[in-house]
PDB file of N, CA and C in Angstrom:
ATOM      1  N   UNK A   1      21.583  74.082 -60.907  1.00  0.00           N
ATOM      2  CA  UNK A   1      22.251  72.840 -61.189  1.00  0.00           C
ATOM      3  C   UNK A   1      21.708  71.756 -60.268  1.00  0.00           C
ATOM      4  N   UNK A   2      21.434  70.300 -60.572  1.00  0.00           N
ATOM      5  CA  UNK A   2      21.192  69.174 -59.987  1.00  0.00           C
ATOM      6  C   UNK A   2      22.024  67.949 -59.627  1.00  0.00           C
ATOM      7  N   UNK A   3      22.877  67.124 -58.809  1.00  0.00           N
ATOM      8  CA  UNK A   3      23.078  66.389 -58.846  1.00  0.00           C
ATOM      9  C   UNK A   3      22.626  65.150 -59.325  1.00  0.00           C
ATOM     10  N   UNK A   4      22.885  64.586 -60.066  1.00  0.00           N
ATOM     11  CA  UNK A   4      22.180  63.145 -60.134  1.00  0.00           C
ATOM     12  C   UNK A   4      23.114  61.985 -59.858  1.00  0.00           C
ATOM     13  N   UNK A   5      22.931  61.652 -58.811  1.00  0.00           N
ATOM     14  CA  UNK A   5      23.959  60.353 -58.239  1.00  0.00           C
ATOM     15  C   UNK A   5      23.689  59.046 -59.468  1.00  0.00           C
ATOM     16  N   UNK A   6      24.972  58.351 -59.724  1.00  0.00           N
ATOM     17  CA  UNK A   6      25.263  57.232 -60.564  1.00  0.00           C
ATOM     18  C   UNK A   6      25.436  55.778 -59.480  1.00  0.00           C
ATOM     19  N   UNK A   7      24.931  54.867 -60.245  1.00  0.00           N
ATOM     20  CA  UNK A   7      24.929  53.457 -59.490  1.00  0.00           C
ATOM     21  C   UNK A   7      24.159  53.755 -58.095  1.00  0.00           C
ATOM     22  N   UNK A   8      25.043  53.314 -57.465  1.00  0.00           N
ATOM     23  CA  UNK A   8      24.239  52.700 -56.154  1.00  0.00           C
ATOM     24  C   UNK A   8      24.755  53.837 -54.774  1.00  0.00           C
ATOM     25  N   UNK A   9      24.806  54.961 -55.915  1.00  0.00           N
ATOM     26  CA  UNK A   9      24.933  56.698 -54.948  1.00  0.00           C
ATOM     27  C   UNK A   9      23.497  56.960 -54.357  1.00  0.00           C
ATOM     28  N   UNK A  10      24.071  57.958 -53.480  1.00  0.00           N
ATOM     29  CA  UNK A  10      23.065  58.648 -52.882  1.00  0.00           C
ATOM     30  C   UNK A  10      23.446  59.957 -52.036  1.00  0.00           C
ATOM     31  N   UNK A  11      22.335  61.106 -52.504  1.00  0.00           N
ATOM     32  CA  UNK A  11      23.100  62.374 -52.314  1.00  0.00           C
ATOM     33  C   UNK A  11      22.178  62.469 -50.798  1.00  0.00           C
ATOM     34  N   UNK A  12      22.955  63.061 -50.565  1.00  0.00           N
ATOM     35  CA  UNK A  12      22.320  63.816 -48.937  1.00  0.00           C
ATOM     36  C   UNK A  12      22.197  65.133 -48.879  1.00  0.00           C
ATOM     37  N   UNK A  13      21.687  65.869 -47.676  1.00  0.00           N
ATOM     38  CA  UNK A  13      21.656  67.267 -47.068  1.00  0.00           C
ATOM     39  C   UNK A  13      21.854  66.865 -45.286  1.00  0.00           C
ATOM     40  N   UNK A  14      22.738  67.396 -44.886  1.00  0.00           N
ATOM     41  CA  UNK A  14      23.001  66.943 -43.607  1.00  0.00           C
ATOM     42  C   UNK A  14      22.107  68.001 -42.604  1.00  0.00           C
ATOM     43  N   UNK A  15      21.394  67.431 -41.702  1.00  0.00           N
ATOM     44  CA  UNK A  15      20.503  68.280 -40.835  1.00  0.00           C
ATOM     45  C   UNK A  15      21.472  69.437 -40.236  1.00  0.00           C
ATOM     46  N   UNK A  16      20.979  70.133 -39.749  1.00  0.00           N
ATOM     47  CA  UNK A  16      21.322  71.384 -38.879  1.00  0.00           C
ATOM     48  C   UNK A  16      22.204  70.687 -37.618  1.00  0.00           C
ATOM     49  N   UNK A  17      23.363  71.183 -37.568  1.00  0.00           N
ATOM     50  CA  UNK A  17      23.844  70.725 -35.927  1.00  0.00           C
ATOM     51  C   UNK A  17      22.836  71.638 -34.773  1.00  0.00           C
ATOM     52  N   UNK A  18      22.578  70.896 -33.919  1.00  0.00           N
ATOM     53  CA  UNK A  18      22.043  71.843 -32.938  1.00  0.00           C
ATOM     54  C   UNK A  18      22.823  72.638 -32.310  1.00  0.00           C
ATOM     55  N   UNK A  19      21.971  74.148 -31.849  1.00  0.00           N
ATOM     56  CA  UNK A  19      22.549  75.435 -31.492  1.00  0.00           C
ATOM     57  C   UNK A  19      23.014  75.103 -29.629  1.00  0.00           C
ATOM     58  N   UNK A  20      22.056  74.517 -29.208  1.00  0.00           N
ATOM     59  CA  UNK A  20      21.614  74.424 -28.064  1.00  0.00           C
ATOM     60  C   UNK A  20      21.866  73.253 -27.074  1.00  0.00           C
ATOM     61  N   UNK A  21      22.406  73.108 -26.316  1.00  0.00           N
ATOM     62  CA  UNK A  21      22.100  71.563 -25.743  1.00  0.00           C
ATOM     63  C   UNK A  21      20.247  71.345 -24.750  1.00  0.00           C
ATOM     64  N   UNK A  22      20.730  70.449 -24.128  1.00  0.00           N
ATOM     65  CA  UNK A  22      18.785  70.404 -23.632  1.00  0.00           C
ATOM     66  C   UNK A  22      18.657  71.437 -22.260  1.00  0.00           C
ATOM     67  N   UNK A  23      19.911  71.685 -21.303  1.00  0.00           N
ATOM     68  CA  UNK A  23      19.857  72.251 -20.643  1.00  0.00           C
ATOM     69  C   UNK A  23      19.836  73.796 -21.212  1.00  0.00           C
ATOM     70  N   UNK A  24      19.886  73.902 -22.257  1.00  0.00           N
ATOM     71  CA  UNK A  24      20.181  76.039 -22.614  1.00  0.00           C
ATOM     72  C   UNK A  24      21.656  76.042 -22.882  1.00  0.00           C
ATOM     73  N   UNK A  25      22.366  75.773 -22.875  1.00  0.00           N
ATOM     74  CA  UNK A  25      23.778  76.124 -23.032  1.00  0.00           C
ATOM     75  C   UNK A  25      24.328  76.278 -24.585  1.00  0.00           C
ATOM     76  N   UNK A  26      24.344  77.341 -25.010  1.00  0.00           N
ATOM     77  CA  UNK A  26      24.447  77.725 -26.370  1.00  0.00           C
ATOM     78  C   UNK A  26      25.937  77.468 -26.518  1.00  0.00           C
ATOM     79  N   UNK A  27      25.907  76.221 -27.870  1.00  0.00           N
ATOM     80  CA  UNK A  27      27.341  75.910 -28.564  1.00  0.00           C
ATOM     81  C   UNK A  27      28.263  76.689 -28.936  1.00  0.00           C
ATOM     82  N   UNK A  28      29.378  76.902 -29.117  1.00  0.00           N
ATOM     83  CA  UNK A  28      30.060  77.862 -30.102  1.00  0.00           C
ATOM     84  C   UNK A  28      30.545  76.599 -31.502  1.00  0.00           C
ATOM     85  N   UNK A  29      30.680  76.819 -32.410  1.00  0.00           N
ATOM     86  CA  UNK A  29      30.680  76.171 -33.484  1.00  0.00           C
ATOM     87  C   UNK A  29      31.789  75.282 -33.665  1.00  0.00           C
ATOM     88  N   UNK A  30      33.187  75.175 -32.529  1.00  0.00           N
ATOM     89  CA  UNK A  30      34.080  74.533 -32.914  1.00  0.00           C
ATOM     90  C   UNK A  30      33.730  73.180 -32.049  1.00  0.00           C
ATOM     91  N   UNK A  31      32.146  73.502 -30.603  1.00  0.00           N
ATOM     92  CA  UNK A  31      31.960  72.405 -29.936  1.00  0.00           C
ATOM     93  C   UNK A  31      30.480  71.861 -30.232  1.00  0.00           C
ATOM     94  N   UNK A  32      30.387  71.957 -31.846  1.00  0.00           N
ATOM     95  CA  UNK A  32      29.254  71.392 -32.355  1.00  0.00           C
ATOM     96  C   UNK A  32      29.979  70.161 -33.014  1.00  0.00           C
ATOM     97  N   UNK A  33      29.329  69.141 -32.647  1.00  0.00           N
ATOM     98  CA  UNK A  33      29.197  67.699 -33.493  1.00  0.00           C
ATOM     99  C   UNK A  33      28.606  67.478 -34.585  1.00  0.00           C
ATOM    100  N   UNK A  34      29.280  67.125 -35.384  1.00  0.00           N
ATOM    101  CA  UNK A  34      28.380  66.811 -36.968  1.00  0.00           C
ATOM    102  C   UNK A  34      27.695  65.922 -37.025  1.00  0.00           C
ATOM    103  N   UNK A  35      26.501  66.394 -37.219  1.00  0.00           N
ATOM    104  CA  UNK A  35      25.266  65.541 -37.204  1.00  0.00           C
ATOM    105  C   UNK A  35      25.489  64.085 -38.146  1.00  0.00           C
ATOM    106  N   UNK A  36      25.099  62.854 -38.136  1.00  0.00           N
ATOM    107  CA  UNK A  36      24.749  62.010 -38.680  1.00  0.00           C
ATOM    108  C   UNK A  36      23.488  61.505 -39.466  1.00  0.00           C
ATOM    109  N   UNK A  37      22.777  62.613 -39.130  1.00  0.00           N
ATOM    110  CA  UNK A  37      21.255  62.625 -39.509  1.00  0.00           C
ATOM    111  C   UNK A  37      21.459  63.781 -40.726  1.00  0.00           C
ATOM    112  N   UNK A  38      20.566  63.185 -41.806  1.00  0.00           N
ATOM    113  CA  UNK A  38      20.382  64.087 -43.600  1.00  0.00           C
ATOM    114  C   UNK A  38      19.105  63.712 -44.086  1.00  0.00           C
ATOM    115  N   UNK A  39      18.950  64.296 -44.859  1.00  0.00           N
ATOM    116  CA  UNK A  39      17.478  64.007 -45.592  1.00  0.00           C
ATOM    117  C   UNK A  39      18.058  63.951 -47.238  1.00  0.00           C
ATOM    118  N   UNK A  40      17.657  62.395 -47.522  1.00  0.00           N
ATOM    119  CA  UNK A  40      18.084  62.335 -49.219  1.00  0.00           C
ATOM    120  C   UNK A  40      17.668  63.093 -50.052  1.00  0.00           C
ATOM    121  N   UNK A  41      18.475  63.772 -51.110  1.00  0.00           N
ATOM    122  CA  UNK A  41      17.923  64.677 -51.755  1.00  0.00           C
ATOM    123  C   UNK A  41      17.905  64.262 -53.547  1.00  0.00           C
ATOM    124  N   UNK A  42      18.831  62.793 -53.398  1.00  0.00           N
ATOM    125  CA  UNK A  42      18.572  62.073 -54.937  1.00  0.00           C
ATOM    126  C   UNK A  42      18.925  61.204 -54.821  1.00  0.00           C
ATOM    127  N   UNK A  43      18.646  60.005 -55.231  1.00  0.00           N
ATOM    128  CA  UNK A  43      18.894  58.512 -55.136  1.00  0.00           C
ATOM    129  C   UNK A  43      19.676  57.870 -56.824  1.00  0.00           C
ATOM    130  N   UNK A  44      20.532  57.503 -56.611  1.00  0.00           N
ATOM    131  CA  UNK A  44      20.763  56.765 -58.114  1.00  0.00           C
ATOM    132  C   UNK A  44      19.937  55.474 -58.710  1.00  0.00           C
ATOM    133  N   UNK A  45      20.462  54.866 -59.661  1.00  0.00           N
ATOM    134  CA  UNK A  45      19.169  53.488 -60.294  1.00  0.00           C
ATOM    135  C   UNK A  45      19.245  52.352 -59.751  1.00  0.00           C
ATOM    136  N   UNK A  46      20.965  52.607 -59.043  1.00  0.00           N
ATOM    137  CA  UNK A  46      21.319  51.059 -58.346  1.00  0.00           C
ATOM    138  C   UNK A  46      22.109  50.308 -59.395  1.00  0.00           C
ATOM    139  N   UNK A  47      22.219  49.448 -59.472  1.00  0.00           N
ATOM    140  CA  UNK A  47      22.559  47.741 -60.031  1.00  0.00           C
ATOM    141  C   UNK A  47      22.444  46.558 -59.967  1.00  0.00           C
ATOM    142  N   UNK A  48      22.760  45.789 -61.040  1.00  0.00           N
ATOM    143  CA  UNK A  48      22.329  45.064 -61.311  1.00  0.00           C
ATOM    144  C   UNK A  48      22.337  43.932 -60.021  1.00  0.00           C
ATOM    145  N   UNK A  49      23.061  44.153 -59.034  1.00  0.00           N
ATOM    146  CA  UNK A  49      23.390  43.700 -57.687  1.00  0.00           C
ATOM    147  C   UNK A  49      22.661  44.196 -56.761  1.00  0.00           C
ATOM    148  N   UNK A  50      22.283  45.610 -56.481  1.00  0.00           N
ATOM    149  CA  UNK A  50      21.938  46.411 -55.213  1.00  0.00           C
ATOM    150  C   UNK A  50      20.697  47.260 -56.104  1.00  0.00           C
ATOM    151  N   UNK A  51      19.810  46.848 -55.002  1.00  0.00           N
ATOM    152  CA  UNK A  51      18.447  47.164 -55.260  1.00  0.00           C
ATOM    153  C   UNK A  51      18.490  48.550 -54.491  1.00  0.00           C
ATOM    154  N   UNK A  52      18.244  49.664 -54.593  1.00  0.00           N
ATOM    155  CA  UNK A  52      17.788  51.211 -53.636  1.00  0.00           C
ATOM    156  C   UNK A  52      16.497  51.040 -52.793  1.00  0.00           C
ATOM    157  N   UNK A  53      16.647  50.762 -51.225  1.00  0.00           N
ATOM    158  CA  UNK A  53      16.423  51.082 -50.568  1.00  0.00           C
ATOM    159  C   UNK A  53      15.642  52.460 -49.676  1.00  0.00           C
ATOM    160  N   UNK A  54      16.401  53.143 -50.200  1.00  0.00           N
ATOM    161  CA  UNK A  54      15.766  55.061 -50.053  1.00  0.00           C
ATOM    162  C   UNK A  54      14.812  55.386 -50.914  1.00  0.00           C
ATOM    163  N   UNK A  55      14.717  56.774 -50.587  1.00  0.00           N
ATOM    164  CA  UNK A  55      13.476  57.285 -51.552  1.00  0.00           C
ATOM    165  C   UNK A  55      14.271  58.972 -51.081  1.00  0.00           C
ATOM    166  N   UNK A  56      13.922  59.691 -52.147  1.00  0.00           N
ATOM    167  CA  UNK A  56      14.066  61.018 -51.749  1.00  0.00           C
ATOM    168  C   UNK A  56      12.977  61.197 -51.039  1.00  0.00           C
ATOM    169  N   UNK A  57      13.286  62.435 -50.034  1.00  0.00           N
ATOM    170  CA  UNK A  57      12.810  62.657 -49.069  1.00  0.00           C
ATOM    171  C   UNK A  57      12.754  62.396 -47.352  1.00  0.00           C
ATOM    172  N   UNK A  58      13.608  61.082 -47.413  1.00  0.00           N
ATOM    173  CA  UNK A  58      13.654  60.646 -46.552  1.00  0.00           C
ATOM    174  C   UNK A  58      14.806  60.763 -45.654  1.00  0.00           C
ATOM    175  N   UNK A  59      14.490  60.936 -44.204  1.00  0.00           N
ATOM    176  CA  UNK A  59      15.641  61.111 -43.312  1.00  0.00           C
ATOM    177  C   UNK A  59      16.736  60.057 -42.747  1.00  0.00           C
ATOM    178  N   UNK A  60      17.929  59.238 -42.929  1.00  0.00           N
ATOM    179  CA  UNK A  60      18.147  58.698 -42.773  1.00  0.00           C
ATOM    180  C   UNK A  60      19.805  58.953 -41.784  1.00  0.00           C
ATOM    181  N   UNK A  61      20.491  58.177 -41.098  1.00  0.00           N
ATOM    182  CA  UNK A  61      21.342  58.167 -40.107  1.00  0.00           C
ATOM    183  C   UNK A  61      22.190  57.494 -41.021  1.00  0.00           C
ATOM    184  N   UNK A  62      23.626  57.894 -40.881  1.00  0.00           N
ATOM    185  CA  UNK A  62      24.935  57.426 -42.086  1.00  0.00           C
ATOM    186  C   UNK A  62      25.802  57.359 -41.358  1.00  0.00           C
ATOM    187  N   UNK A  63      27.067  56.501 -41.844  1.00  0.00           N
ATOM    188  CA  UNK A  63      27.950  56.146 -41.068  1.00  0.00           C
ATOM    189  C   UNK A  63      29.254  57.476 -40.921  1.00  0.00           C
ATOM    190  N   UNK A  64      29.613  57.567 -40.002  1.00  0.00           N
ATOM    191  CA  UNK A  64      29.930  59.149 -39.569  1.00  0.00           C
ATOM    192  C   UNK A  64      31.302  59.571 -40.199  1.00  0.00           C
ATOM    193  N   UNK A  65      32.069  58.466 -41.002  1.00  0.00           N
ATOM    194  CA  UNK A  65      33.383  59.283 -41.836  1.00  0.00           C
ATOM    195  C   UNK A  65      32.858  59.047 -43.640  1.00  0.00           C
ATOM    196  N   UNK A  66      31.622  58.667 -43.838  1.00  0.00           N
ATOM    197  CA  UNK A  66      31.268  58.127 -44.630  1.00  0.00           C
ATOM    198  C   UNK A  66      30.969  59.001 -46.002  1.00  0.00           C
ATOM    199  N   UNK A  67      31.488  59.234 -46.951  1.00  0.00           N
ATOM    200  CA  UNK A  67      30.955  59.351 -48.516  1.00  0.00           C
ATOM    201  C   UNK A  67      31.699  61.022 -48.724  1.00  0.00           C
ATOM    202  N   UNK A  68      31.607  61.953 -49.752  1.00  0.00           N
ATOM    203  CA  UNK A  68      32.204  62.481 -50.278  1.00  0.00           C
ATOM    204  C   UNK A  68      31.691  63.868 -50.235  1.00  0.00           C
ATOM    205  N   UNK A  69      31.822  65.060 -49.735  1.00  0.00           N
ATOM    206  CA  UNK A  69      31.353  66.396 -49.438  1.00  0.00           C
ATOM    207  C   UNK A  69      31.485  66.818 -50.618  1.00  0.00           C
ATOM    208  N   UNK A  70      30.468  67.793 -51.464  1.00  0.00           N
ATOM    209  CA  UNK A  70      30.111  68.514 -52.345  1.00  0.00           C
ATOM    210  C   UNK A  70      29.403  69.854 -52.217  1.00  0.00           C
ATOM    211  N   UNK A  71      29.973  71.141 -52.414  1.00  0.00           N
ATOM    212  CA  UNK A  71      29.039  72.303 -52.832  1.00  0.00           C
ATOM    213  C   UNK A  71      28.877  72.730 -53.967  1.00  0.00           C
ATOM    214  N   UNK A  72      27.423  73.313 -54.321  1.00  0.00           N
ATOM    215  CA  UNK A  72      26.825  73.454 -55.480  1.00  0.00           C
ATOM    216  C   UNK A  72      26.221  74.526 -55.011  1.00  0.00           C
ATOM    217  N   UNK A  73      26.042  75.874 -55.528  1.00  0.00           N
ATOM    218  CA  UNK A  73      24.889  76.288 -55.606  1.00  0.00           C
ATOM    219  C   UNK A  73      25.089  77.352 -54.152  1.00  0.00           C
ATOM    220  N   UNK A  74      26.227  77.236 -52.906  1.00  0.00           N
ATOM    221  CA  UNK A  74      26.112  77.730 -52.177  1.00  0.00           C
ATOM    222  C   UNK A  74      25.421  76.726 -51.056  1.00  0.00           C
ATOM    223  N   UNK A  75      25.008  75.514 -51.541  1.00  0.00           N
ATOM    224  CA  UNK A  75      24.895  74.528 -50.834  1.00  0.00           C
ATOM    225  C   UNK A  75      25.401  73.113 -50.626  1.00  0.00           C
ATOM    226  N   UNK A  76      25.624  72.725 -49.216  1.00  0.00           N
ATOM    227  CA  UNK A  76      26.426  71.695 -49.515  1.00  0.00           C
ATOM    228  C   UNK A  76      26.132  70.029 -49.214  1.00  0.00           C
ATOM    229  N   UNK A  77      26.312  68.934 -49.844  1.00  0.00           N
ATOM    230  CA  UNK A  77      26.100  68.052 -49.646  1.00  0.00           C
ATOM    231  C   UNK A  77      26.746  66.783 -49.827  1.00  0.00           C
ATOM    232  N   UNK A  78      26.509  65.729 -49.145  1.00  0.00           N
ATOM    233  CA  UNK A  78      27.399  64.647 -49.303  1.00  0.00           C
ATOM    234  C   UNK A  78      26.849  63.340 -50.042  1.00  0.00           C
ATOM    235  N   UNK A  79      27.847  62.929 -50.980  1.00  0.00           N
ATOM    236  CA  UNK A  79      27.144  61.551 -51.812  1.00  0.00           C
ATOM    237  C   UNK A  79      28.031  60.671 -50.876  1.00  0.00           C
ATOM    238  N   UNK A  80      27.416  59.435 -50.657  1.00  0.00           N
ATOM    239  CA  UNK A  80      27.217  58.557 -49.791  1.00  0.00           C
ATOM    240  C   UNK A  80      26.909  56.987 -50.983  1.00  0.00           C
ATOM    241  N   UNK A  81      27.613  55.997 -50.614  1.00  0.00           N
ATOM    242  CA  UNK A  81      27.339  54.700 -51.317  1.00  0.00           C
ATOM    243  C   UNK A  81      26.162  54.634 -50.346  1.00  0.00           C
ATOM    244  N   UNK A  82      24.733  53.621 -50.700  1.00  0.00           N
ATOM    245  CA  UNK A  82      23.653  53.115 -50.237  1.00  0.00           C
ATOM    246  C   UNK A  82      24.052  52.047 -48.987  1.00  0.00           C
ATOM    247  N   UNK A  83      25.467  51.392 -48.913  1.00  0.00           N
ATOM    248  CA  UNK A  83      26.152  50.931 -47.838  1.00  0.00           C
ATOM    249  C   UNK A  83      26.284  51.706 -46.716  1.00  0.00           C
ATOM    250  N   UNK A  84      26.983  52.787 -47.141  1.00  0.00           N
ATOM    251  CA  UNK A  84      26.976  53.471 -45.523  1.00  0.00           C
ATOM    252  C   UNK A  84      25.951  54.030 -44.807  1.00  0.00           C
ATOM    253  N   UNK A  85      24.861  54.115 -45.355  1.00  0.00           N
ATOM    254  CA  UNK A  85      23.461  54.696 -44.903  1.00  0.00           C
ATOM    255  C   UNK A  85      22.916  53.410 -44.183  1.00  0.00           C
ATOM    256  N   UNK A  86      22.716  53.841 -42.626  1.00  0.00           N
ATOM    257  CA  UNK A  86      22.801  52.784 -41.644  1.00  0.00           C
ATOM    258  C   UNK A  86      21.169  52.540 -41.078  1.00  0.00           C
ATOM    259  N   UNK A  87      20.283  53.744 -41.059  1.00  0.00           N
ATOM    260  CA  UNK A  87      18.712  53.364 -40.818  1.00  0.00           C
ATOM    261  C   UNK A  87      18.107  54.031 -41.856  1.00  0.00           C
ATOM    262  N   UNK A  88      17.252  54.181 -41.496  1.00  0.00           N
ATOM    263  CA  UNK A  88      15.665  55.321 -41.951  1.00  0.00           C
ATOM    264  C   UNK A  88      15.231  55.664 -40.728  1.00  0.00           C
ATOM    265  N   UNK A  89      14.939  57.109 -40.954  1.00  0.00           N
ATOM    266  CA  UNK A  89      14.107  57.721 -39.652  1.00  0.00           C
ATOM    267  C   UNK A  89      12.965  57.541 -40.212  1.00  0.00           C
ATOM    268  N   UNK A  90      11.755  57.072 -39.465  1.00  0.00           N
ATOM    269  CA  UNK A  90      10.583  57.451 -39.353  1.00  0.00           C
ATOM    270  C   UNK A  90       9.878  57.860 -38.142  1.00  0.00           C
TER     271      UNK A  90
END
C-alpha cells in the first residue's frame, strides 16, 4: 500500500532516535527524544495558493507537535501540512 498525500500534504518517515548520547551512555527508550528530523517519503500537488517546496527524498526538520501519525504496512509515518516543515537538510 502507498500513501499519496492530498493538497498541500506531506508524508514523512521520522529518523531513528539516537541509541547513544556523544559521551557512550546508552538511552533506555522512555529517555529518548523524538526526533524532529524525517526524510519525505511523498509530497502532494499543492494549490492553487501554495506552491511544494519539498521533493521526496529529502531530509527536512518539522515543527515538533506537528501533523498526524499513521501506520501502514508495519511502518509508521506522519503527514504533515508543507507549513509545519521548518528547513531542508542539506
Amino acid at each position: 500500500m502507498k500513501l499519496n498525500p492530498l493538497s498541500d500534504r506531506v508524508v514523512l518517515k521520522q529518523v531513528e532516535a539516537e541509541e547513544k548520547t556523544k559521551s557512550g551512555i546508552i538511552l533506555a527508550d522512555s529517555a529518548k527524544e523524538k526526533p524532529q528530523e524525517a526524510e519525505v517519503i511523498a509530497v502532494g500537488p499543492g494549490t492553487k495558493d501554495v506552491t511544494m517546496q519539498v521533493k521526496a527524498g529529502q531530509k527536512v526538520v518539522y515543527s515538533k507537535y506537528a501533523g498526524t501519525n499513521v501506520k501502514l504496512d508495519d511502518e509508521e509515518y506522519i503527514i504533515v501540512k508543507q507549513d509545519d516543515i521548518l528547513a531542508i537538510v542539506e
